[in-house]
Protein backbone atom coordinates (compact mmCIF):
# COMPACT_ATOMS: atom_id res chain seq x y z
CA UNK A 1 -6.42 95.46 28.45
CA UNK A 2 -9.38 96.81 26.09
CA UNK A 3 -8.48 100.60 26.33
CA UNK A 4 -4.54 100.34 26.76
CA UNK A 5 -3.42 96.89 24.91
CA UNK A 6 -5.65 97.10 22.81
CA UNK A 7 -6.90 93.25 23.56
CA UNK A 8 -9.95 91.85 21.62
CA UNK A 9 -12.84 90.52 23.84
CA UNK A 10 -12.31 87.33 23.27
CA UNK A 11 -8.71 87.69 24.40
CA UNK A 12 -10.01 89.27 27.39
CA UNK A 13 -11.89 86.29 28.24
CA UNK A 14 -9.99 83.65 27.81
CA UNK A 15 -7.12 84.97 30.05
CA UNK A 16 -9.50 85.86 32.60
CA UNK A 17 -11.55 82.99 32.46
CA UNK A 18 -14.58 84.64 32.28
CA UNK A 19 -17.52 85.08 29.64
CA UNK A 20 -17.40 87.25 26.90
CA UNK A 21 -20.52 89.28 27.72
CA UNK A 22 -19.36 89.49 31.30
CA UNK A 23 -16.12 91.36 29.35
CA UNK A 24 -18.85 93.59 26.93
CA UNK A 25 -21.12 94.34 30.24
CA UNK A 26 -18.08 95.91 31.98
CA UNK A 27 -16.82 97.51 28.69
CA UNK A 28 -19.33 99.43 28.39
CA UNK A 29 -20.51 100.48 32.13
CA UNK A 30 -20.09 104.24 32.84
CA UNK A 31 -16.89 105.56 34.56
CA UNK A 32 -17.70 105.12 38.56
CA UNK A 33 -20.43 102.76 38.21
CA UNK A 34 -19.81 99.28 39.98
CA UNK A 35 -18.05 97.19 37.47
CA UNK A 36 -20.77 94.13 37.92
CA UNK A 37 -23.62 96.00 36.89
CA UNK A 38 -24.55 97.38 33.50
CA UNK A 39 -25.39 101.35 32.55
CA UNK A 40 -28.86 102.44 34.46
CA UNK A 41 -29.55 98.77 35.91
CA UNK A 42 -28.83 98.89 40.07
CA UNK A 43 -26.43 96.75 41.58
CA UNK A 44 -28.55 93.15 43.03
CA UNK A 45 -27.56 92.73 46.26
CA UNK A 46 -26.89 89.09 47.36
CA UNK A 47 -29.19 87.07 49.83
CA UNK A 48 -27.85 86.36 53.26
CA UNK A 49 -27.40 82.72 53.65
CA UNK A 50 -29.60 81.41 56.24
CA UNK A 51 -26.54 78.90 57.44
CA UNK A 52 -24.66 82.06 58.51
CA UNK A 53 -26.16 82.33 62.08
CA UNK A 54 -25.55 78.82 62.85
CA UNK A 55 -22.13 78.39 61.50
CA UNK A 56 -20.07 79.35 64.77
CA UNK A 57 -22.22 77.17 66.89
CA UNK A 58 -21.93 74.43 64.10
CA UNK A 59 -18.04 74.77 64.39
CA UNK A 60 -18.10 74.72 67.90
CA UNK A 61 -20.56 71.43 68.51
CA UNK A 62 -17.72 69.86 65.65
CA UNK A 63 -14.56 70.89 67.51
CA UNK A 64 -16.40 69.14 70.99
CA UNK A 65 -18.05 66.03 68.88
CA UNK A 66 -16.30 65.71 65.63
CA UNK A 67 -18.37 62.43 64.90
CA UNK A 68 -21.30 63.76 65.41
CA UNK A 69 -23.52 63.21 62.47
CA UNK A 70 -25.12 66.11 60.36
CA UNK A 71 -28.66 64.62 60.36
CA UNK A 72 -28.29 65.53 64.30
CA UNK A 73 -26.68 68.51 63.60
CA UNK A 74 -29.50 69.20 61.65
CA UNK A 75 -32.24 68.47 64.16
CA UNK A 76 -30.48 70.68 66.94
CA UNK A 77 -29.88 73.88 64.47
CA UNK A 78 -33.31 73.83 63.58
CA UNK A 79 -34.36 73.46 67.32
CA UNK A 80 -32.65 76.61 66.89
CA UNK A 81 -34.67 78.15 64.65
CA UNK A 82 -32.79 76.56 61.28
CA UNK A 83 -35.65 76.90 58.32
CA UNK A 84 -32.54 75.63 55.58
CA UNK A 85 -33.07 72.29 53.74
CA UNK A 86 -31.63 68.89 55.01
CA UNK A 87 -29.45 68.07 52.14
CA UNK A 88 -27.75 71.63 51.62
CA UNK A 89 -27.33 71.69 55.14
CA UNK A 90 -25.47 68.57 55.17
CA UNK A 91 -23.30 69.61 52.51
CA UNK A 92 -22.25 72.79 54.62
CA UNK A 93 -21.27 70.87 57.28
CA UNK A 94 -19.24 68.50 55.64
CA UNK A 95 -16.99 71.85 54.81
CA UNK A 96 -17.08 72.58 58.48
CA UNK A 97 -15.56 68.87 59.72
CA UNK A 98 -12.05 68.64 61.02
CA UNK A 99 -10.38 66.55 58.76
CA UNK A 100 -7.40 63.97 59.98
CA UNK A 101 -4.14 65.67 58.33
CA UNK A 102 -3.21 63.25 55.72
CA UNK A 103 -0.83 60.14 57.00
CA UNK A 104 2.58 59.29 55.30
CA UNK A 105 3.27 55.77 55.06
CA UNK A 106 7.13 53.88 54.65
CA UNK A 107 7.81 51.72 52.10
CA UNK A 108 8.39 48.23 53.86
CA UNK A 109 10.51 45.95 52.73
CA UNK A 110 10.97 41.91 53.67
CA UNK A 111 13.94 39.59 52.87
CA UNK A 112 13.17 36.15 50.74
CA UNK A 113 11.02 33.66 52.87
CA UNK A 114 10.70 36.10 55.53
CA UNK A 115 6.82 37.28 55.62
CA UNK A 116 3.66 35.91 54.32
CA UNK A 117 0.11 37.78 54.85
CA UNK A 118 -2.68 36.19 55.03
CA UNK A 119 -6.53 37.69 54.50
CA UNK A 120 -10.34 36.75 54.04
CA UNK A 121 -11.89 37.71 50.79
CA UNK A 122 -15.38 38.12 49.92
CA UNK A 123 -16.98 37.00 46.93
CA UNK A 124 -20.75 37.31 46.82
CA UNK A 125 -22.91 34.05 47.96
CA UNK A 126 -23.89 30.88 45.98
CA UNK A 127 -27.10 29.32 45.71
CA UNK A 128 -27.15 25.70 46.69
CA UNK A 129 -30.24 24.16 46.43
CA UNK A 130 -32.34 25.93 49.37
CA UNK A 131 -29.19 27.04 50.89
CA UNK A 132 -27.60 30.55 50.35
CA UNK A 133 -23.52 29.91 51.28
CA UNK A 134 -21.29 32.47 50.80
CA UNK A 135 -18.62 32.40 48.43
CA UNK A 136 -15.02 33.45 50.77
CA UNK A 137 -11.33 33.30 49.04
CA UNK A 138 -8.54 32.81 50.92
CA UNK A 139 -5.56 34.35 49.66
CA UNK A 140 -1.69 34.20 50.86
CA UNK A 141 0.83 36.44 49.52
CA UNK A 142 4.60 35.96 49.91
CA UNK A 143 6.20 39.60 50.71
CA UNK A 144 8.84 39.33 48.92
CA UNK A 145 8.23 37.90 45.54
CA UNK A 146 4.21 38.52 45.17
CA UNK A 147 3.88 35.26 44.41
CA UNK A 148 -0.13 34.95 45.11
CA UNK A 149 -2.06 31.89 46.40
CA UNK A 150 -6.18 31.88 45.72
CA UNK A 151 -8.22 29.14 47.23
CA UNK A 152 -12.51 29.20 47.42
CA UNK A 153 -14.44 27.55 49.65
CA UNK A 154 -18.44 27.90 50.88
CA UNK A 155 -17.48 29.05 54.38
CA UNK A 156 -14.63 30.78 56.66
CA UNK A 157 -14.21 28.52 59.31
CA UNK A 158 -11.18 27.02 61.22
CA UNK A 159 -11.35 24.11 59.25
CA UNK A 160 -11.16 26.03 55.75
CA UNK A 161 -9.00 28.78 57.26
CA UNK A 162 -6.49 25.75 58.06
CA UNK A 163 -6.70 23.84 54.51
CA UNK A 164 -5.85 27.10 52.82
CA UNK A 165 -3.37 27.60 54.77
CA UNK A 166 -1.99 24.03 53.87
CA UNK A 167 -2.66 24.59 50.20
CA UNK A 168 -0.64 27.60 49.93
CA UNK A 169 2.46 26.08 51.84
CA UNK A 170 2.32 23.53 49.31
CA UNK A 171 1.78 25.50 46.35
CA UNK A 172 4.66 27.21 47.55
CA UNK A 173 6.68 24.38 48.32
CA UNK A 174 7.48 26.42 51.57
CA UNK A 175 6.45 28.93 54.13
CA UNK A 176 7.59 32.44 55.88
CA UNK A 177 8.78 32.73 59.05
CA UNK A 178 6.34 35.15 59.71
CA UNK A 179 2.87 35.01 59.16
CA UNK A 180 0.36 38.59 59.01
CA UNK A 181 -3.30 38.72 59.81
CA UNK A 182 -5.78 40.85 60.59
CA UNK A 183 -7.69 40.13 64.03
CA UNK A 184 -9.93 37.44 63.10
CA UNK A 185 -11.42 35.21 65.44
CA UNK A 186 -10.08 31.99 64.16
CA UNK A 187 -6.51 34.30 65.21
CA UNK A 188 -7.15 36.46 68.16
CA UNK A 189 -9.80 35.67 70.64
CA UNK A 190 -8.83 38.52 72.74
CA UNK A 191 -6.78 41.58 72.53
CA UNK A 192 -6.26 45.03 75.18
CA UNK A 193 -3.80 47.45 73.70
CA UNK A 194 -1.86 49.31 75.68
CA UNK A 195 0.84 51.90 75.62
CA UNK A 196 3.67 49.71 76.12
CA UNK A 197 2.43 47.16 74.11
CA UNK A 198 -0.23 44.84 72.98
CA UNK A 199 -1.66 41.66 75.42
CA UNK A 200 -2.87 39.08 72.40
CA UNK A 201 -5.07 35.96 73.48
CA UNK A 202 -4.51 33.55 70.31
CA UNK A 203 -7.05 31.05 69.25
CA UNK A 204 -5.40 27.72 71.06
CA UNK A 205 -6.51 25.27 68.19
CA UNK A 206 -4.39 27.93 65.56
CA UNK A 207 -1.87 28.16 67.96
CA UNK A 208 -1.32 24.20 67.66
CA UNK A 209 -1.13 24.48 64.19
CA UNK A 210 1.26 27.47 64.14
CA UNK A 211 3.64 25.16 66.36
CA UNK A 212 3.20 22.18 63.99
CA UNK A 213 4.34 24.37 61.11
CA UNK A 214 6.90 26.56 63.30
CA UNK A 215 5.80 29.75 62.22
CA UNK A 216 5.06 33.23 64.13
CA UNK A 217 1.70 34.34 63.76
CA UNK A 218 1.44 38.04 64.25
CA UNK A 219 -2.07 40.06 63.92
CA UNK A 220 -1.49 43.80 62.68
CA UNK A 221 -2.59 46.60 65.11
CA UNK A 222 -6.68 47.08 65.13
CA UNK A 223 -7.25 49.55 62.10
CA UNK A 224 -4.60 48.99 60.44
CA UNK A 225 -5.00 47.31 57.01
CA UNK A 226 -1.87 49.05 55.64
CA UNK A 227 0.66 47.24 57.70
CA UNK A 228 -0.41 44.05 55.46
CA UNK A 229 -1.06 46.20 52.59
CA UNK A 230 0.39 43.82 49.77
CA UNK A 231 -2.56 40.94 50.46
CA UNK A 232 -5.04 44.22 50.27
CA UNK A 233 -3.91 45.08 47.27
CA UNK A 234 -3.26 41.49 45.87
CA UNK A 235 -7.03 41.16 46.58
CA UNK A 236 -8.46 44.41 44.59
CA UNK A 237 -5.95 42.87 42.02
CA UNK A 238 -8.21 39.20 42.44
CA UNK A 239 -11.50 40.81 42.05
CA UNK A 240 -10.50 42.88 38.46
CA UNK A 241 -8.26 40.52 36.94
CA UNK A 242 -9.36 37.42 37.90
CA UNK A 243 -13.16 37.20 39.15
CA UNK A 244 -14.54 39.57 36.93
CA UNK A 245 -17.01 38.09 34.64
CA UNK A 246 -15.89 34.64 35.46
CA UNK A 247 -18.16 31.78 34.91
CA UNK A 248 -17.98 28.17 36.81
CA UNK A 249 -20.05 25.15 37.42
CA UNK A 250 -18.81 24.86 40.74
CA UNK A 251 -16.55 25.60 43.73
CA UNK A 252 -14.37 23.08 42.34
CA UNK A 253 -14.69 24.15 39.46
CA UNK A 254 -13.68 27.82 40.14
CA UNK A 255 -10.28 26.17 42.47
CA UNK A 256 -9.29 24.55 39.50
CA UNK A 257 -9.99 28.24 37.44
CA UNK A 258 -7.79 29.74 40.34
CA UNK A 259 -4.96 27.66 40.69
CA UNK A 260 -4.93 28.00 37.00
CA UNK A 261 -4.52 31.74 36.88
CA UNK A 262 -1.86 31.79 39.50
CA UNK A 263 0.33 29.32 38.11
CA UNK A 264 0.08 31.25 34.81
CA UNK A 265 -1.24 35.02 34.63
CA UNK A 266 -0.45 36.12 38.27
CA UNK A 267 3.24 35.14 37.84
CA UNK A 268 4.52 36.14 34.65
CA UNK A 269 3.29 39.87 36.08
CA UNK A 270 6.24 42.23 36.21
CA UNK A 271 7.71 42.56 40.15
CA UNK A 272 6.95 45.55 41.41
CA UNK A 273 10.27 46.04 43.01
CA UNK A 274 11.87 45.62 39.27
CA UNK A 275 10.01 45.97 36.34
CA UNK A 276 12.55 44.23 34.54
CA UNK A 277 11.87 40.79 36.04
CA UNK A 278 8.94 38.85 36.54
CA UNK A 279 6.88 37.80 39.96
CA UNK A 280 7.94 33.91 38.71
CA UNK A 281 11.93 35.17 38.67
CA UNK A 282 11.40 36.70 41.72
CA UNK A 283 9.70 33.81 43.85
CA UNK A 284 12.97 31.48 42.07
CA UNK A 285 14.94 33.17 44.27
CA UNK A 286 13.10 33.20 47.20
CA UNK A 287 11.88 29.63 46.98
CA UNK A 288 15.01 28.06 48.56
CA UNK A 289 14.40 30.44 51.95
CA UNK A 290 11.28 29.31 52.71
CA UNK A 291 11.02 27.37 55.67
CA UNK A 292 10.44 23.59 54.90
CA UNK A 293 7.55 21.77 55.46
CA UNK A 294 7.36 19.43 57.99
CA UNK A 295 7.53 15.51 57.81
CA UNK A 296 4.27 14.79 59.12
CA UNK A 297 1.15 16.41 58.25
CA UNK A 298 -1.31 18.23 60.11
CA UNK A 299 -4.61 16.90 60.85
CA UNK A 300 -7.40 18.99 59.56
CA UNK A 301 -11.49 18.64 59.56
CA UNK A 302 -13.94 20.28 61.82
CA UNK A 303 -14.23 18.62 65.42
CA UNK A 304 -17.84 18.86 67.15
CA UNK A 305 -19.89 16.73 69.62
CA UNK A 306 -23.70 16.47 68.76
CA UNK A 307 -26.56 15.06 70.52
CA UNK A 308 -28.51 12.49 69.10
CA UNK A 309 -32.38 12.53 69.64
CA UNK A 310 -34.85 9.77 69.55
CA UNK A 311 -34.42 9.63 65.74
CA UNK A 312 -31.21 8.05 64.33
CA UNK A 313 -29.92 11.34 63.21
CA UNK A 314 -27.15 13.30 63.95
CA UNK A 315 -27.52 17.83 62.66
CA UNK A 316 -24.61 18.89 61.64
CA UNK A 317 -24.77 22.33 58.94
CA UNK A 318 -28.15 22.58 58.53
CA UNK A 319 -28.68 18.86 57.84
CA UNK A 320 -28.96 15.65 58.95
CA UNK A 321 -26.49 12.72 58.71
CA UNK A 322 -28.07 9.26 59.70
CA UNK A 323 -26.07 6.57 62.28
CA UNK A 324 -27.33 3.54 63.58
CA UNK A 325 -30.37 3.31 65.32
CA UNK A 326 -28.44 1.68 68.68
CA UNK A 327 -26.85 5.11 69.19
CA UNK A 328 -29.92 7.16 69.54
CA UNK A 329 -29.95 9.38 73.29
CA UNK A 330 -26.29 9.66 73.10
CA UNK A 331 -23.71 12.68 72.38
CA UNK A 332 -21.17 10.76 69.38
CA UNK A 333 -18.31 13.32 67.84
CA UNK A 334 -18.63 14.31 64.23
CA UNK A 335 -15.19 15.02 62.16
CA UNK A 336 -16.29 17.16 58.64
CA UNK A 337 -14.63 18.42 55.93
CA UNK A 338 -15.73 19.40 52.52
CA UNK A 339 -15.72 16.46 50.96
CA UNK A 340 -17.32 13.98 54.12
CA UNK A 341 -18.92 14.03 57.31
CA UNK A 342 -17.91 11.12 59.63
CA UNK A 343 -19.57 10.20 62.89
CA UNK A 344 -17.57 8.40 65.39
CA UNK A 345 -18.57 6.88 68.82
CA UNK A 346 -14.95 7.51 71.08
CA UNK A 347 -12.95 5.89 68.49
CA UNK A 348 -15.02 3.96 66.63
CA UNK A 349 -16.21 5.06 63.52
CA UNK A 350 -19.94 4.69 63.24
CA UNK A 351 -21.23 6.28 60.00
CA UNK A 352 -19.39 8.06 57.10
CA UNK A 353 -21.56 10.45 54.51
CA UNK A 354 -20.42 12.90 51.33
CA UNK A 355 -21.20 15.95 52.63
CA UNK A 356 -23.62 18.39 51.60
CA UNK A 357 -24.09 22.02 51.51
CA UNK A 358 -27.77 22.63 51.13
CA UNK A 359 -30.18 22.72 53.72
CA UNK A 360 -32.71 20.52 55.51
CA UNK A 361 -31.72 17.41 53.62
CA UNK A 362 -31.65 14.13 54.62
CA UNK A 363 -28.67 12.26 53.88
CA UNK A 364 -28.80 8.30 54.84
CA UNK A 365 -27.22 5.44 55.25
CA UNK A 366 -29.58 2.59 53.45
CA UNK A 367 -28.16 0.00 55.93
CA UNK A 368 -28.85 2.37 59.06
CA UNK A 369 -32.16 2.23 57.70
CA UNK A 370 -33.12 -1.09 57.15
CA UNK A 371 -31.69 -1.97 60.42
CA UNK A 372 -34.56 0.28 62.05
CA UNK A 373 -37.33 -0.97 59.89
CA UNK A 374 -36.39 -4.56 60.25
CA UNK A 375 -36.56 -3.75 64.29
CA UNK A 376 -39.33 -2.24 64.58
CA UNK A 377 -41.81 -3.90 61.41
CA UNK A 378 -44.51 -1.12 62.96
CA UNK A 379 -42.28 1.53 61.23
CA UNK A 380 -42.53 0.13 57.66
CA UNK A 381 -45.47 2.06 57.02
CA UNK A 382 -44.09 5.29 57.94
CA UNK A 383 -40.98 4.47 56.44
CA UNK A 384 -42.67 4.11 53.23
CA UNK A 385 -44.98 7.18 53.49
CA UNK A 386 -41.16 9.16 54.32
CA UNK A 387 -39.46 7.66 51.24
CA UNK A 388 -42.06 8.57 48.61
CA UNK A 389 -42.01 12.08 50.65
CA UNK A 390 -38.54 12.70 49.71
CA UNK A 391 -38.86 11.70 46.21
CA UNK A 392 -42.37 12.61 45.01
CA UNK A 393 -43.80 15.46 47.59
CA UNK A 394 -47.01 15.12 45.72
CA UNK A 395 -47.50 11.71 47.70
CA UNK A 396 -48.40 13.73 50.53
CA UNK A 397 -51.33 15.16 49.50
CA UNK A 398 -52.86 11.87 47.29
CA UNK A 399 -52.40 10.12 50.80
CA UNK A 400 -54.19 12.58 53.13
CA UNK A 401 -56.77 12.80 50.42
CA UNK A 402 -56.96 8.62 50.84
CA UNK A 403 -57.02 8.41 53.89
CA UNK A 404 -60.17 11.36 54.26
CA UNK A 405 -62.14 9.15 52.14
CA UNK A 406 -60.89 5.88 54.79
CA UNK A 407 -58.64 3.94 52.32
CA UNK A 408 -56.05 1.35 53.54
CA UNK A 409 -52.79 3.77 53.92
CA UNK A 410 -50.83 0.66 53.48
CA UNK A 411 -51.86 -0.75 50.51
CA UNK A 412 -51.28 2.46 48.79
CA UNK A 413 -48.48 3.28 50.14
CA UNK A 414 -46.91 -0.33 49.02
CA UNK A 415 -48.74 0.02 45.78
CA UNK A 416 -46.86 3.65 45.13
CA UNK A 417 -43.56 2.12 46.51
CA UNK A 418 -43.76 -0.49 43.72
CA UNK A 419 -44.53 2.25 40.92
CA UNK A 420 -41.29 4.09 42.08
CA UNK A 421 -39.41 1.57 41.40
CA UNK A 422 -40.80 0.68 37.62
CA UNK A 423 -40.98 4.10 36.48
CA UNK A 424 -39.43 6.19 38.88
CA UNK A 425 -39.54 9.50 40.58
CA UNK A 426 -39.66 11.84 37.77
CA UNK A 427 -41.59 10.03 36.10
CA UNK A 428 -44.15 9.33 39.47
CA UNK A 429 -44.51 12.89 40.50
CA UNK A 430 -46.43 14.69 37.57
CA UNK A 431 -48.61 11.39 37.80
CA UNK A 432 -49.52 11.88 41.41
CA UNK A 433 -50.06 15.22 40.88
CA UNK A 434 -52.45 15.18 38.29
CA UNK A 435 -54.29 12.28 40.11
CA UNK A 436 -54.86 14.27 42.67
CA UNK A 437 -56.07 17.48 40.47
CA UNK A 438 -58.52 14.96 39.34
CA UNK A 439 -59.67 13.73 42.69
CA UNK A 440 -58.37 10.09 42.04
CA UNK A 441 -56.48 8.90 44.96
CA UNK A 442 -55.62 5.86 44.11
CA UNK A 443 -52.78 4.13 42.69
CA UNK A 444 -54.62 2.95 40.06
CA UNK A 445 -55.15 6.15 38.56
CA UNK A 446 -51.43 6.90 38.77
CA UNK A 447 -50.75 4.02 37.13
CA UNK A 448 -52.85 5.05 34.17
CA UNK A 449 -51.05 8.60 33.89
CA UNK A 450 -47.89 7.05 33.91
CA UNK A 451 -48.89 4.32 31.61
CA UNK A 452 -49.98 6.68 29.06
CA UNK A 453 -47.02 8.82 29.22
CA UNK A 454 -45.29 5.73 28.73
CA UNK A 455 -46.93 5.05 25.30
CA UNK A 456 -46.54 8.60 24.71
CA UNK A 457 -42.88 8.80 24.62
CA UNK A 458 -43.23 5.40 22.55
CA UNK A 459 -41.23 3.58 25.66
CA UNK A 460 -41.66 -0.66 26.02
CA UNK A 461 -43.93 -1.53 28.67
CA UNK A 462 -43.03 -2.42 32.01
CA UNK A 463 -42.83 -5.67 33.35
CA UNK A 464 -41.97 -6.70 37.06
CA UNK A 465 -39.54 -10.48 36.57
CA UNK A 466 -40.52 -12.09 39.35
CA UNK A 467 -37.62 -15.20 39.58
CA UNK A 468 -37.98 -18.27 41.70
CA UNK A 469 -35.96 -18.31 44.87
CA UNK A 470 -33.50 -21.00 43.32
CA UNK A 471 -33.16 -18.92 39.86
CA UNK A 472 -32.20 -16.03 41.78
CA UNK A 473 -29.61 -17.27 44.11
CA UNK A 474 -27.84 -17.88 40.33
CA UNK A 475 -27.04 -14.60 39.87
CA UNK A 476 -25.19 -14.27 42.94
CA UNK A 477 -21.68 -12.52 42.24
CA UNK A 478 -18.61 -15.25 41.42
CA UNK A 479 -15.18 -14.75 43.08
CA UNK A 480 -12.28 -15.01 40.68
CA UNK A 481 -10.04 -17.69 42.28
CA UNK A 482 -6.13 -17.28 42.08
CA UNK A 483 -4.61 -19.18 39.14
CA UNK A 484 -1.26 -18.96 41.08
CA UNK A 485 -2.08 -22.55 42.69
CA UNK A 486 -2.25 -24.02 38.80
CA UNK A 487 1.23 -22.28 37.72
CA UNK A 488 3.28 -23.39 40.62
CA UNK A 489 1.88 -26.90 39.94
CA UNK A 490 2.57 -26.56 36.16
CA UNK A 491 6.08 -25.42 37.36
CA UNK A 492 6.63 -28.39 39.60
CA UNK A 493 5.56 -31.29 37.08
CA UNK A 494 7.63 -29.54 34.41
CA UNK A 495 11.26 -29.39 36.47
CA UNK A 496 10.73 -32.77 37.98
CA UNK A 497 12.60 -35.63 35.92
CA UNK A 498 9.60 -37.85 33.80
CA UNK A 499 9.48 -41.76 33.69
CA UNK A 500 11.20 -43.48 30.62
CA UNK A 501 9.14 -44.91 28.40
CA UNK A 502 8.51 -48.48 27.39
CA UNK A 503 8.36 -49.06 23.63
CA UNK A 504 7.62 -52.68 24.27
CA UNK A 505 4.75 -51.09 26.21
């Protein structure tokens, strides 16, 4: 190219993809001397890798185990006699791994209300209060049209597994005849594969609501995420376009966000199958074949039996729901969803609670309550020292100091009860705890705190109205009596015929 064509360096390089002075070294070597050394400078010869032993009996132990992992690999070759590094070695044998030659998939298609597929997405967690709840979407996709359903909730049970499943159908206004999941437990309980064919072991509580809905439920082969590839995908499409850098108060909240975006964004996408139309043209046509829902609805909320201890309290996720003290040392069914928790004895309903999703509280009934203290007037105390627990924790430690120091635990206690309820507990708890920094147990000295803070924040002082027993029974609630009586007798005395009159009278 130099000598012949007459090609400039440059030239030379670029076509050969080499650097120019690699060009100018072999330029000007002598005729006969090895082209990748210069004039009087010996040829370097290159370092034997120390792999090179090993890399038959790597190949071999690959072909025989080919999951075998390199860090073992590694520990055997240099049982061997192997003095290479860990992390080049590791990168040799990844050359040396069979691969799987690459699969070829079909394209699938469905008719209109044929298939839906159905999948568990996760979100990250949520803090709520002390609890840590993770965040799951559910998400239904119709095959057909793309049409996308998005629904969060705190947990994957049966019980919000089932409501999704309800909130999509009626989103839709419909469901497919056939229903995709993967193997999930609140699915498949059990499943052997064999040759022939598959042996499946459904969940019998989703079965039930399968038959309700008249659907066929059928789970994709272990492995096999591609046979309800268009939920996969629908869900990649979730987390970029619609959960990235979203803000929310609140699961609600973030439903509300959802249902939002796929009544709006996620259906005026073009349809894959024709660009020229939208996922909302699309799902117009396939509406109408969807399989109708039926007349009566299905009943949802989770189902459990608990045991109730010697305390009137029944656990149920993490916390505990009260119910009347007569039902303690008995096993009474609890019916949940995410809005309540009910407790029922057979079929009697015993105690009904908005449910929480923290931990370890305490969620009661103030009847249930009262019930207990007025039966057993030896509890009032404790009751007390429990209330002013829950609302101030500093009252714990002013009352063990108290009672170290032989105080009546009673009157305090009634004392503190009484300050709750003039200034209340946000106002109570700095005042405790300061009384106790100062070594003041007492509810006198609490009452000074809070009495200065009081004048602090320029508030009018508080007075306790004591009433007499007849002023108070005044203020009793009135009834609004029907004034249909009065109209029908207006009515009456206006049709009926009236009296002449006597002007000599």
């Amino acid at each position: 190219m130099y000598d012949v064509e007459h090609w400039r360096v440059g030239t030379i390089a670029t076509q050969l993809h080499v650097h120019r002075d690699t060009v100018r070294r072999v330029l000007h070597a002598p005729s006969g001397a090895p082209s990748g050394a210069p004039s009087g400078v010996p040829r370097r010869h290159l370092r034997r890798s120390l792999f090179e032993p090993y890399r038959d009996f790597v190949a071999q132990t690959l072909e025989k185990y080919p999951t075998l992992t390199a860090s073992r690999l590694f520990d055997m070759v240099c049982e061997r006699g192997y003095a290479g590094q860990r992390s080049h070695f590791r990168h040799l044998v990844s050359t040396l791994r069979p691969r799987p030659p690459a699969e070829a998939f079909l394209r699938l298609r469905t008719l209109p209300g044929e298939q839906m597929q159905i999948d568990w997405a996760h979100f990250g967690h949520l803090q709520i209060g002390r609890a840590r709840r993770p965040l799951m979407g559910f998400v239904a996709v119709l095959s057909y049209s793309r049409r996308v359903f998005l629904r969060f909730s705190l947990n994957a049970q049966m019980d919000s597994f089932l409501r999704g499943h309800l909130e999509a159908f009626r989103a839709f206004g419909g469901l497919g005849r056939v229903l995709l999941y993967d193997n999930l437990k609140s699915v498949v309980l059990e499943r052997v594969d064999h040759v022939s064919g598959s042996a499946i072991r459904f969940n019998p509580e989703f079965l039930a609501f399968a038959a309700h809905h008249r659907f066929e439920p059928r789970p994709v082969a272990v492995c096999r995420g591609n046979e309800k590839g268009r939920v996969e995908r629908h869900i990649d499409f979730i987390r970029k376009s619609f959960f990235a850098a979203r803000q929310f108060t609140d699961v609600a909240d973030l439903n509300a966000q959802a249902a939002s975006w796929c009544e709006g964004r996620a259906l005026d996408r073009p349809w894959p199958e024709d660009d020229s139309l939208t996922v909302r043209q699309a799902f117009a046509v396939e509406q109408p074949r969807l399989l109708a829902l039926p007349a009566t609805a299905y009943a949802l909320g989770q189902r459990l039996d608990v045991a109730v201890a010697k305390t009137p309290y029944v656990r149920f996720d993490l916390n505990d729901y009260s119910v009347p003290h007569t039902h303690v040392r008995r096993t009474l069914s609890v019916l949940a969803d995410e809005q309540q928790v009910r407790v029922f004895d057979g079929a009697s309903e015993l105690a009904r609670h908005p449910r929480s999703f923290d931990r370890h509280q305490v969620i009661e009934d103030p009847q249930h309550v009262q019930a207990l203290v007025e039966h057993k007037r030896r509890a009032r105390t404790h009751r007390g020292c429990d209330a002013l627990a829950q609302v101030a924790p500093a009252s714990t430690a002013l009352l063990q100091l108290a009672a170290a120091r032989g105080y009546s635990l009673r009157g305090i206690t009634a004392e503190l009860l009484r300050l709750l309820d003039q200034y209340g507990a946000p106002a109570l708890q700095p005042a405790m705890l300061e009384a106790v920094q100062r070594d003041v147990p007492h509810p006198n000295a609490v009452r000074l705190v809070l009495e200065r803070q009081r004048e602090q924040a320029a508030r009018p002082p508080v007075l306790a109205l004591a009433l007499p027993e007849h002023v108070t029974r005044r203020d009793a609630p009135m009834r609004m009596q029907s004034l249909a009586a009065y109209d029908r007798r207006y009515d009456t005395a206006k049709d009926s015929p009236q009296p002449e009159s006597n002007d000599d009278e």
